[in-house]
N, C-alpha and C. Protein backbone atom coordinates (compact mmCIF):
# COMPACT_ATOMS: atom_id res chain seq x y z
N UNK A 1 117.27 154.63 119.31
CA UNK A 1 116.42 153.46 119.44
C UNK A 1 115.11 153.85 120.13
N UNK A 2 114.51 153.34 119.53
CA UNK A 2 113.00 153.63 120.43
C UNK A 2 112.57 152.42 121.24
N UNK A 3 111.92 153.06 121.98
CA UNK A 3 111.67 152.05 123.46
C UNK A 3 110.93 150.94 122.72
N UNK A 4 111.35 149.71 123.12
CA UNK A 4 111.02 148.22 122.76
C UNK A 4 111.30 147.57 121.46
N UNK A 5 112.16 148.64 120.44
CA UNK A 5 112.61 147.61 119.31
C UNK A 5 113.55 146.90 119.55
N UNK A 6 114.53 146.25 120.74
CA UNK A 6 115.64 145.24 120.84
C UNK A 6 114.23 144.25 121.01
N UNK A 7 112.96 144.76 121.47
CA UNK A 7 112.39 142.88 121.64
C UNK A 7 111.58 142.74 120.88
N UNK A 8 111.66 143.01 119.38
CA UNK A 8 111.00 143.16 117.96
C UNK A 8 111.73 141.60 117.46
N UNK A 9 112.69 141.36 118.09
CA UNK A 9 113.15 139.86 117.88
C UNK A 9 112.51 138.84 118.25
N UNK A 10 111.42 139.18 119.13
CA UNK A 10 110.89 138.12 119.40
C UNK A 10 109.54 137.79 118.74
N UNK A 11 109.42 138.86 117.79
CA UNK A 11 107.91 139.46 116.74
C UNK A 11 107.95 137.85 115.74
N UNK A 12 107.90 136.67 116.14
CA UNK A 12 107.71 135.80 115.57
C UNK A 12 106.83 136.16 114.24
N UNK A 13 106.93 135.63 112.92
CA UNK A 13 105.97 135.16 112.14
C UNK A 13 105.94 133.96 111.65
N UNK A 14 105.06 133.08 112.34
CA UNK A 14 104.66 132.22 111.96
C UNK A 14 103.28 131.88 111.43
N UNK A 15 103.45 131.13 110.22
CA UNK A 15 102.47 130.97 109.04
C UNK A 15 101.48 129.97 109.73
N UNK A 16 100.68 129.90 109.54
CA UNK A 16 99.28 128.97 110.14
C UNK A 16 99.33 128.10 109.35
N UNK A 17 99.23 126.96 110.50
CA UNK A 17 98.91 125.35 109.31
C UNK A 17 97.38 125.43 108.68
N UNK A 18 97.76 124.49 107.41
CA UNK A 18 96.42 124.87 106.43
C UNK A 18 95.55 123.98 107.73
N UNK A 19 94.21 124.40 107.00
CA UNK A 19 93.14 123.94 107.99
C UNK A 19 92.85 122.26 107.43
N UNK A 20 92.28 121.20 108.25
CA UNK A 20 91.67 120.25 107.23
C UNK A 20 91.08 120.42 105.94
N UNK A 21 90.26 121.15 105.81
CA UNK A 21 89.44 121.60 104.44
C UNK A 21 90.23 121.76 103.92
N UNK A 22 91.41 123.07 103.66
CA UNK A 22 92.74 123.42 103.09
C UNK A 22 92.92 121.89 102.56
N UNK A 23 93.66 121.15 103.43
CA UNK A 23 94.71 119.84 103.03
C UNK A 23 93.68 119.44 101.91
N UNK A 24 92.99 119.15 102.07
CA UNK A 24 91.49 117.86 101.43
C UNK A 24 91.87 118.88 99.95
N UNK A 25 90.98 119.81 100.28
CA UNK A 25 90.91 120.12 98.52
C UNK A 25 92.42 120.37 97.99
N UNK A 26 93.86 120.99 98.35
CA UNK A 26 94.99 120.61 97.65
C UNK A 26 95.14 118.88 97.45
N UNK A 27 94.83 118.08 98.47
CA UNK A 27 95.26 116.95 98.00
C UNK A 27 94.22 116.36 96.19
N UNK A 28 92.80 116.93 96.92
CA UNK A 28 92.07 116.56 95.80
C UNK A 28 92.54 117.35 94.13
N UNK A 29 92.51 118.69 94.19
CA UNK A 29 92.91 118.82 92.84
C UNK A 29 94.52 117.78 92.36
N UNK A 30 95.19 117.85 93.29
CA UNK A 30 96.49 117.69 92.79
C UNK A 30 96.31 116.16 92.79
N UNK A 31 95.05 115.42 92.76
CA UNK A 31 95.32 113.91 92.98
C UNK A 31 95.40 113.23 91.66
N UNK A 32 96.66 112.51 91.49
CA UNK A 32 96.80 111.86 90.06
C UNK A 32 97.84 110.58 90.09
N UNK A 33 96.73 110.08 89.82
CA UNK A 33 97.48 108.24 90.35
C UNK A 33 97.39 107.97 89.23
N UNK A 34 99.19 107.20 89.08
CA UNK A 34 99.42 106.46 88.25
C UNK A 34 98.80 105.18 87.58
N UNK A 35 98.11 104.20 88.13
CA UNK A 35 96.99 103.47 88.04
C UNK A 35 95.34 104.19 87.33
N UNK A 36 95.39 105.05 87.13
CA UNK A 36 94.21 105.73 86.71
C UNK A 36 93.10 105.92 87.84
N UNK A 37 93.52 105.23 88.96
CA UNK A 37 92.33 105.54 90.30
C UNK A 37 91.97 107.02 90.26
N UNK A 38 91.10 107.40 90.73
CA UNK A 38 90.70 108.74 91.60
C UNK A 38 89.87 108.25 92.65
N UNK A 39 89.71 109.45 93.54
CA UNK A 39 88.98 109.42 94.48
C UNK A 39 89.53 108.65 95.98
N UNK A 40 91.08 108.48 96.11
CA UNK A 40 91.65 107.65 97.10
C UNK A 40 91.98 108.93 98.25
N UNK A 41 91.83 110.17 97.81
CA UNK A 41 92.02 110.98 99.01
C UNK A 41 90.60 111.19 99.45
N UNK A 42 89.71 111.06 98.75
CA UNK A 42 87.99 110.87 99.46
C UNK A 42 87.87 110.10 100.66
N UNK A 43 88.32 108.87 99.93
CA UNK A 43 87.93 107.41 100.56
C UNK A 43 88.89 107.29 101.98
N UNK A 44 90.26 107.90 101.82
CA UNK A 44 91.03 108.16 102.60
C UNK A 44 90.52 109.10 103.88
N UNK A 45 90.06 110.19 103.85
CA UNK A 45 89.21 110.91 104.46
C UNK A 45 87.96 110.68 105.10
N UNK A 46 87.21 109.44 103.91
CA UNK A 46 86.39 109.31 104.82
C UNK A 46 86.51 107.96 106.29
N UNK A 47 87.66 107.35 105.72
CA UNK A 47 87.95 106.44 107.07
C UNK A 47 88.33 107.54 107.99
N UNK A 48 89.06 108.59 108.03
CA UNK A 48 89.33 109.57 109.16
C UNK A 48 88.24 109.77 109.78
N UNK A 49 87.02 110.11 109.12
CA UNK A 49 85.59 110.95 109.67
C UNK A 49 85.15 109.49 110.50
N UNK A 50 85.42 108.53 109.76
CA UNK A 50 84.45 107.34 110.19
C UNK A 50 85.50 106.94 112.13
N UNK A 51 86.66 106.97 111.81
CA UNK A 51 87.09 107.23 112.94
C UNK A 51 86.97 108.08 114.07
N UNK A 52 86.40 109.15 113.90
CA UNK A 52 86.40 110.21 114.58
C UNK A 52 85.15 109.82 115.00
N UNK A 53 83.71 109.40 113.97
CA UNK A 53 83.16 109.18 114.78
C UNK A 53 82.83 107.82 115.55
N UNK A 54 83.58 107.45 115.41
CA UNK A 54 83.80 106.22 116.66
C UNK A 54 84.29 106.36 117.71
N UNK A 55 85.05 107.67 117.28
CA UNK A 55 85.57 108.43 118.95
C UNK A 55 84.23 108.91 119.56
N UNK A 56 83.13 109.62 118.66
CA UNK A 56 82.54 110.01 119.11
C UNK A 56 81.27 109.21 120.00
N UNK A 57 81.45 108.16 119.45
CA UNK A 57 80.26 106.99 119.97
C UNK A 57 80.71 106.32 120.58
N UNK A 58 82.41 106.17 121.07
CA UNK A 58 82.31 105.83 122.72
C UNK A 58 82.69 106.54 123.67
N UNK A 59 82.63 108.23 123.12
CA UNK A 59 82.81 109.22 124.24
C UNK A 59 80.99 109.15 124.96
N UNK A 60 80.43 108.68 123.83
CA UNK A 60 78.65 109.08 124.15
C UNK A 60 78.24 108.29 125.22
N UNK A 61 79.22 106.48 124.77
CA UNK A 61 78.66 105.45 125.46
C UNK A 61 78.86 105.28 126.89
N UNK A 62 80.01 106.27 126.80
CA UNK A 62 80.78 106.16 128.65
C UNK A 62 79.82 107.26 129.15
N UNK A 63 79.39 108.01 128.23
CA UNK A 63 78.49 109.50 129.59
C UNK A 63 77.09 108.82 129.90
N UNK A 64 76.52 107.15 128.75
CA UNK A 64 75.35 106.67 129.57
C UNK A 64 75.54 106.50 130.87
N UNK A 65 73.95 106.48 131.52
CA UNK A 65 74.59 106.26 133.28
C UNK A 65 74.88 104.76 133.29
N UNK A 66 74.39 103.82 134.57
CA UNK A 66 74.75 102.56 134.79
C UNK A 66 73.97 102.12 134.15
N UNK A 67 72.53 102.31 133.97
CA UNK A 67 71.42 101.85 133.70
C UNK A 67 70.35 102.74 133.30
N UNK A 68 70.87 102.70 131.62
CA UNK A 68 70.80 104.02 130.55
C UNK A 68 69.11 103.14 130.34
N UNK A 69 68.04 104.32 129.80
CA UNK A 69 66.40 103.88 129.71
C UNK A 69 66.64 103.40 128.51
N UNK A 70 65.16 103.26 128.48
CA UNK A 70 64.82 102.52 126.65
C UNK A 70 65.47 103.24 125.61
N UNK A 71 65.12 104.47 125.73
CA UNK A 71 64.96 105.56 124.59
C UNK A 71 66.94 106.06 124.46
N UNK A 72 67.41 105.76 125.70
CA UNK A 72 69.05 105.99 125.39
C UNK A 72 69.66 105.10 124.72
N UNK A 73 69.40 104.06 125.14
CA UNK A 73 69.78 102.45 124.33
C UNK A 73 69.52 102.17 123.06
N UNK A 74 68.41 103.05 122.67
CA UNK A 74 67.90 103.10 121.62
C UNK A 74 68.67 103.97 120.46
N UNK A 75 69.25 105.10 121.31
CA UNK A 75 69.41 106.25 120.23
C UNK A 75 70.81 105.79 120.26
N UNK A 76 71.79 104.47 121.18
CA UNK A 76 72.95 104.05 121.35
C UNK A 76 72.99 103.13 119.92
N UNK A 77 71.97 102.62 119.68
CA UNK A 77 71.83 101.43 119.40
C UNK A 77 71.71 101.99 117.74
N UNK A 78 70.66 103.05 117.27
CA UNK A 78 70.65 103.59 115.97
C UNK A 78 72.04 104.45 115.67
N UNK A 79 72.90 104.81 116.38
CA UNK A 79 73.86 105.49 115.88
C UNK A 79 74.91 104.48 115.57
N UNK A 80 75.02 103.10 116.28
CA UNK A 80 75.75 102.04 116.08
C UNK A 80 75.32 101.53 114.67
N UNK A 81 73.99 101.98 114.98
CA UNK A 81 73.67 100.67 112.70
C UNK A 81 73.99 101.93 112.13
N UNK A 82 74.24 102.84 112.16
CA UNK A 82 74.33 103.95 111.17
C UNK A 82 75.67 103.68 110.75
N UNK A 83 76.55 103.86 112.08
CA UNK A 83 78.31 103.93 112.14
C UNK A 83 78.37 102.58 111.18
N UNK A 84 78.08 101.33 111.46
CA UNK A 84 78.59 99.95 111.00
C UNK A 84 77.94 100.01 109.51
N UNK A 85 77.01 100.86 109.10
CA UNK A 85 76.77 101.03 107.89
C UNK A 85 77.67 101.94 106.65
N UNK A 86 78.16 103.25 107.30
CA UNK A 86 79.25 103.48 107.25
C UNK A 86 80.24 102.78 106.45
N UNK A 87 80.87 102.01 108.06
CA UNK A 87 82.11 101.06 107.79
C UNK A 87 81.91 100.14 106.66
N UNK A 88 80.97 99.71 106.51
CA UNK A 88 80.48 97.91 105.56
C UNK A 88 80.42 99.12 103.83
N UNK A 89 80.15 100.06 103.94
CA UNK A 89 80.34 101.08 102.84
C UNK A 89 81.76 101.52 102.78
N UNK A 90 82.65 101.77 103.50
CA UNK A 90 83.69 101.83 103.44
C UNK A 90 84.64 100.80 103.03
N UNK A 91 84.33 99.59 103.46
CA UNK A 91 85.16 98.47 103.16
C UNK A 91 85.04 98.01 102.01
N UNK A 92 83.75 98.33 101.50
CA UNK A 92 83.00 98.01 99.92
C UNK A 92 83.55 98.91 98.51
N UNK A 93 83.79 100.19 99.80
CA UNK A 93 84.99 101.41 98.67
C UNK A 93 86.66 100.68 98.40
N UNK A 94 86.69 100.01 99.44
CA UNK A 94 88.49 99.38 99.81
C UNK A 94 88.27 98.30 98.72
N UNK A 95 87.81 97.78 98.58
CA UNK A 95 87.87 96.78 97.59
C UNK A 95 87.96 97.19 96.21
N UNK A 96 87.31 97.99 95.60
CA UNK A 96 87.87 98.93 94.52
C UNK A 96 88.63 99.70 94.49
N UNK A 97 89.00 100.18 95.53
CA UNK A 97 90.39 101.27 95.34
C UNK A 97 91.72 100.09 95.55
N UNK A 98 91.35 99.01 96.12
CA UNK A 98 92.79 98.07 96.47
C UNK A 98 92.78 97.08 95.09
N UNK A 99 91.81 97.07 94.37
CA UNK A 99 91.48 95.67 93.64
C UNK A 99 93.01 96.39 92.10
N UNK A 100 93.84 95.07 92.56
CA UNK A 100 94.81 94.58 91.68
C UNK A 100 96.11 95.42 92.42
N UNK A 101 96.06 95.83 93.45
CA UNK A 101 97.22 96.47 94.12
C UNK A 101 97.60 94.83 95.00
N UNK A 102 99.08 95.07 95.04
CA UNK A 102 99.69 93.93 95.13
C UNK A 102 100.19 94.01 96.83
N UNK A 103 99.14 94.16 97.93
CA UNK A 103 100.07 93.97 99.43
C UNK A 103 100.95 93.15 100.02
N UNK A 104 101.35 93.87 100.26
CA UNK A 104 102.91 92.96 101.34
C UNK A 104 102.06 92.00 102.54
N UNK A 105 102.53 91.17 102.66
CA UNK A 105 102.12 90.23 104.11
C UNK A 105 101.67 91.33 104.90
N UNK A 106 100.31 90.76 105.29
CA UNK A 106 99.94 91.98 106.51
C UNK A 106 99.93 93.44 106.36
N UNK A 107 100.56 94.43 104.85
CA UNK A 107 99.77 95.49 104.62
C UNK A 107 98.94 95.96 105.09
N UNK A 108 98.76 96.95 105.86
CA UNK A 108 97.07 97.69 106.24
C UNK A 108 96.40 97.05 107.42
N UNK A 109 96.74 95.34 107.67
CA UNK A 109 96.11 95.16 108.54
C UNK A 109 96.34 95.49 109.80
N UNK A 110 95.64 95.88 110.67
CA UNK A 110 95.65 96.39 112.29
C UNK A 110 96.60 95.63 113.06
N UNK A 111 97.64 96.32 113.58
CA UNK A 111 98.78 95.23 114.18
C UNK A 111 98.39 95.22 115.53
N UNK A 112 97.87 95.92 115.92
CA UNK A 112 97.44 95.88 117.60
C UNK A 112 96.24 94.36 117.95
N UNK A 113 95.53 93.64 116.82
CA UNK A 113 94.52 92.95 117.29
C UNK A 113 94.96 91.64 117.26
N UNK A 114 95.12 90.74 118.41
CA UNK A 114 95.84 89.29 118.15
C UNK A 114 95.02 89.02 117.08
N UNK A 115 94.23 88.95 116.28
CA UNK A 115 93.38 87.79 115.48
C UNK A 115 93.90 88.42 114.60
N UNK A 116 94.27 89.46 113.92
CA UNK A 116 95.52 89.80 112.96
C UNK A 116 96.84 89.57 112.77
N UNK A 117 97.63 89.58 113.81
CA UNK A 117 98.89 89.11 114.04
C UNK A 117 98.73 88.11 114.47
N UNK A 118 99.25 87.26 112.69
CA UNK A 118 99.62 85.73 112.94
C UNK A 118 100.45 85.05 113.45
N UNK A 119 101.31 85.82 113.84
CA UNK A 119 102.66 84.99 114.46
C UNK A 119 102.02 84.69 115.65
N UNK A 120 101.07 85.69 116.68
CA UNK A 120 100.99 85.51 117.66
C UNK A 120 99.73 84.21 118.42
N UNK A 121 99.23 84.42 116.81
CA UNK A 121 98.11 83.94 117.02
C UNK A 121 98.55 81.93 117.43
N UNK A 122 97.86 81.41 117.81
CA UNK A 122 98.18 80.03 118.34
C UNK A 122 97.94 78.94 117.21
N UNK A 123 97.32 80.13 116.14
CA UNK A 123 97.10 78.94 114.48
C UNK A 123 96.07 78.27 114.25
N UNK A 124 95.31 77.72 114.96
CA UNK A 124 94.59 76.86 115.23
C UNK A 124 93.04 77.66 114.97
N UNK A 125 92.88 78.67 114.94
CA UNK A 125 91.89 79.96 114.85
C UNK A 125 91.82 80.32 113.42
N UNK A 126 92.80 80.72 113.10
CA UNK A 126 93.35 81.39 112.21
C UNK A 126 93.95 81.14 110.71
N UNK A 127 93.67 81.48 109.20
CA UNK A 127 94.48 81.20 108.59
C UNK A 127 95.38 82.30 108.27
N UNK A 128 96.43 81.60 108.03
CA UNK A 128 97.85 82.46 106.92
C UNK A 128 97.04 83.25 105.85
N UNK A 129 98.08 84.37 106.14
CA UNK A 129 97.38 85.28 104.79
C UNK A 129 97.34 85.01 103.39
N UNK A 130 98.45 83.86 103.24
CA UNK A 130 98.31 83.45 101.80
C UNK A 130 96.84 82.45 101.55
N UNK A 131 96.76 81.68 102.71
CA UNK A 131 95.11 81.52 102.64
C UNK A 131 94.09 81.59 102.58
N UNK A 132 93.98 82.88 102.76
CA UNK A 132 92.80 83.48 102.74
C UNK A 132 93.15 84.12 101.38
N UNK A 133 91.48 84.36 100.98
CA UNK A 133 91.07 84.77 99.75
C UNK A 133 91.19 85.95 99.46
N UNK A 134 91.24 86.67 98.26
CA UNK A 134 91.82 87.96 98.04
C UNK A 134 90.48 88.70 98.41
N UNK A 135 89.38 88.53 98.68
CA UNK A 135 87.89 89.25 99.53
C UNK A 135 88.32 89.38 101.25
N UNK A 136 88.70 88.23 101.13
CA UNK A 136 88.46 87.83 102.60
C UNK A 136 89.53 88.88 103.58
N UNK A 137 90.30 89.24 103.12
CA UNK A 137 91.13 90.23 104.16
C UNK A 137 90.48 91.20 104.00
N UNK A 138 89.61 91.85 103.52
CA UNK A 138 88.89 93.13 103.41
C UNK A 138 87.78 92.82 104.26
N UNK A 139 87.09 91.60 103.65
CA UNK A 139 85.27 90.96 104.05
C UNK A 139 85.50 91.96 105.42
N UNK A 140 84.66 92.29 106.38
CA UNK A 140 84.69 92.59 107.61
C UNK A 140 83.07 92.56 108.16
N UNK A 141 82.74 92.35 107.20
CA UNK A 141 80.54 92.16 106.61
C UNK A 141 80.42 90.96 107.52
N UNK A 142 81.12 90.29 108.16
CA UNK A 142 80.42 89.09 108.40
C UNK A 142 80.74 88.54 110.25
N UNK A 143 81.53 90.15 110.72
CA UNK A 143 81.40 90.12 111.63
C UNK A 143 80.64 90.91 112.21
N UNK A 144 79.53 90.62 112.60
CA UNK A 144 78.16 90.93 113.29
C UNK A 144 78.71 91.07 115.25
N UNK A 145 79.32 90.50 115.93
CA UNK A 145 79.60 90.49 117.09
C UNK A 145 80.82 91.74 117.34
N UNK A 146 81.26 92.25 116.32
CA UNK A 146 81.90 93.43 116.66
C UNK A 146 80.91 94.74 117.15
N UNK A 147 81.11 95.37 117.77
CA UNK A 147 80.75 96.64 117.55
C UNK A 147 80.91 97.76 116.91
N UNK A 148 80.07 98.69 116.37
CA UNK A 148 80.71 99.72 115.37
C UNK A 148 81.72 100.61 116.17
N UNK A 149 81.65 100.93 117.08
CA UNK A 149 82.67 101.87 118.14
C UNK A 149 83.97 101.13 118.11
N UNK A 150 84.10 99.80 118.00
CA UNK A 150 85.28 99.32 117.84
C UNK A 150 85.86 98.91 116.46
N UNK A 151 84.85 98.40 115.45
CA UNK A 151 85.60 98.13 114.50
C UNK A 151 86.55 98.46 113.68
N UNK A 152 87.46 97.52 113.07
CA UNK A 152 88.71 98.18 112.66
C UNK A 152 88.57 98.58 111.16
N UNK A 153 89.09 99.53 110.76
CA UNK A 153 88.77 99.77 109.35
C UNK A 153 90.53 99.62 108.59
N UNK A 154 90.24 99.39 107.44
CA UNK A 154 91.51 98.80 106.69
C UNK A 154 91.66 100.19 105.77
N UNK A 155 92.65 100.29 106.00
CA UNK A 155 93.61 101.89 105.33
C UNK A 155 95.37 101.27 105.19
N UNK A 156 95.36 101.88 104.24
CA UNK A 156 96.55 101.85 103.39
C UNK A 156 97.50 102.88 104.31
């Protein structure tokens, strides 16, 4: 035996997970939906990015100081219409990739936000999902008082 082959057992090989890029383009060639869609691992991806950067725009918003100048507020303020432009493009993709797919009660929608979860909700706010219009669970265009750092995006 030569010195150190009993701990050649511990010579792990382990294979490296594919990288993001990797996943993206196998998912993309191999994408083939029964419905004739394409492009749902795009659209899928790009709510990830659009998430990420919403991580990134309220990691930015917490390093303003107390009393961030014109020109910070400013560059706070253009990366917010960019992000919510984004999203209102994203939700505009959801409507064609969802249009004639048949969701379950509450499908996709965000379970963490009371104004989504109807049970919890007090009713009086709120309609039932069978009430609302087959736009209207997607619409998200018409809330202006959200912020882009917070808004919720609808994924399957």
């Amino acid at each position: 035996l030569h010195r150190g082959e009993l701990l050649d057992i511990y010579q792990l090989t382990i294979d490296k997970a594919p990288t993001m890029a990797e996943i993206r383009l196998r998912l993309t060639e191999n994408e083939v939906s029964t419905n004739g869609r394409t492009g749902a691992v795009s659209w899928l991806i790009e709510g990830i990015n659009i998430e990420n950067a919403q991580d990134g725009l309220r990691s930015s918003i917490r390093q303003l100081p107390e009393d961030p100048t014109a020109s910070q507020r400013i560059l706070m303020e253009e990366k917010r219409q960019k992000l919510l432009s984004r999203i209102n493009k994203f939700h505009e993709t959801a409507l064609v990739m969802t249009n004639g797919m048949e969701l379950e009660e509450g499908a996709g929608l965000h379970q963490d936000d009371p104004e989504l979860c109807l049970e919890e909700a007090d009713g009086s706010n709120f309609l039932g999902i069978e009430e609302l219009g087959e736009d209207s669970i997607l619409d998200v265009g018409d809330d202006a008082d959200s912020p882009a750092e917070v808004a919720e995006l609808w994924m399957p």
